[in-house]
Protein backbone atom coordinates (compact mmCIF):
# COMPACT_ATOMS: atom_id res chain seq x y z
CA UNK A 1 -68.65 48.92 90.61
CA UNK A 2 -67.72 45.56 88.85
CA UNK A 3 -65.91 44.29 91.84
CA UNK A 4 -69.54 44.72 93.67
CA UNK A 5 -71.78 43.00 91.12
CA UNK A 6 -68.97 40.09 90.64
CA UNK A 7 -70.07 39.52 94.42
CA UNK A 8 -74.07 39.94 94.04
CA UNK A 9 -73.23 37.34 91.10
CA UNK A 10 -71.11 35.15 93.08
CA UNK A 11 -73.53 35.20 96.22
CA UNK A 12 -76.61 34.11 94.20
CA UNK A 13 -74.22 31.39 92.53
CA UNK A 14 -73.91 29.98 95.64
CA UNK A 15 -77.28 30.47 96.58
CA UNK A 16 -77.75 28.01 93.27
CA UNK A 17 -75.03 25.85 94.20
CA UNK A 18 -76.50 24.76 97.78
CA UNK A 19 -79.90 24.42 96.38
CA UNK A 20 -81.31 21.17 96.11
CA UNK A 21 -82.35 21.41 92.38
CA UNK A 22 -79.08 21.62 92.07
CA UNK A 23 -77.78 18.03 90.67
CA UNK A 24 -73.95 17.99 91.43
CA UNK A 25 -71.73 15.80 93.54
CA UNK A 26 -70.81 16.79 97.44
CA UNK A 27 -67.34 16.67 96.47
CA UNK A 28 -67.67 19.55 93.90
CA UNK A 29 -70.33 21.62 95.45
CA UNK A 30 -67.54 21.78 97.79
CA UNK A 31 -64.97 22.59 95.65
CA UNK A 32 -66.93 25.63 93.90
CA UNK A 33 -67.99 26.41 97.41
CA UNK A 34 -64.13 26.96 98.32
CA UNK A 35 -63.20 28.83 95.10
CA UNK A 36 -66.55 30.94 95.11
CA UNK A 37 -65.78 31.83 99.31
CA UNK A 38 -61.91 32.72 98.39
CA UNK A 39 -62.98 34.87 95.37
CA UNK A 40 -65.32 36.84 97.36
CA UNK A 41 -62.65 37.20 99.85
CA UNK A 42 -60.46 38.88 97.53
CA UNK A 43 -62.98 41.10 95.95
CA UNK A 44 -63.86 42.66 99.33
CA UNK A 45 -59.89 43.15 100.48
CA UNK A 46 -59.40 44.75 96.94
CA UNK A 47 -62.64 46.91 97.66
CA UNK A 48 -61.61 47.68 100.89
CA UNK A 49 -58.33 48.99 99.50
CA UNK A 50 -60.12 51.02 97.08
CA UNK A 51 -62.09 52.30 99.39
CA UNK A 52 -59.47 53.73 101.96
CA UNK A 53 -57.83 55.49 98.83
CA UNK A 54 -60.57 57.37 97.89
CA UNK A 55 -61.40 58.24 101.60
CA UNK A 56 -57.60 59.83 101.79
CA UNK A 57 -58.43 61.55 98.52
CA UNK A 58 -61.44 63.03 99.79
CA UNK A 59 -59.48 64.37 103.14
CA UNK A 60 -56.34 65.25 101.18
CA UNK A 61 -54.07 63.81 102.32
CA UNK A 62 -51.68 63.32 99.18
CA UNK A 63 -49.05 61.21 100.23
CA UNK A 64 -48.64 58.24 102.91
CA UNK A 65 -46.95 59.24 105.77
CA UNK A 66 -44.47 57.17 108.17
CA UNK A 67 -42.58 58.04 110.89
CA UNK A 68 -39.07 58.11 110.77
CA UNK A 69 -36.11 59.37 112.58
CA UNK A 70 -33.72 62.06 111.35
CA UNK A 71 -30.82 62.88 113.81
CA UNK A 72 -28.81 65.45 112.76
CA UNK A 73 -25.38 66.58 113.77
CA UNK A 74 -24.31 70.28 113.64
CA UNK A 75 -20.66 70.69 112.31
């Protein structure tokens, strides 16, 4: 739930940032821009992630499966 409201924060910072009452340069409007745009791009994959684990908890499945090969060779 944190990883959600540090977005709602960061989107409305943003809002902020672009306003015009806002007296900062281009150059670092741009720059908090850029950090508040990666940030929010890392909260969502790490929500995202969180996400798909609870939805294999909720069908069970307990382990990650791959595919693999066995051959075996009778003796």
């Amino acid at each position: 739930m944190k990883k959600i409201s540090s977005i709602m924060v960061l989107g409305l910072f943003i809002v902020f940032i672009v306003s015009p009452y806002a007296s900062i340069s281009r150059v670092w409007k741009d720059y908090i821009l850029i950090v508040c745009g990666i940030s929010i791009a890392v909260l969502s994959f790490l929500i995202k992630k969180e996400l798909h684990k609870v939805i294999r908890i909720v069908h069970g499945v307990d382990e990650i499966k791959t595919d693999t090969y066995v051959e075996s060779n009778p003796q």
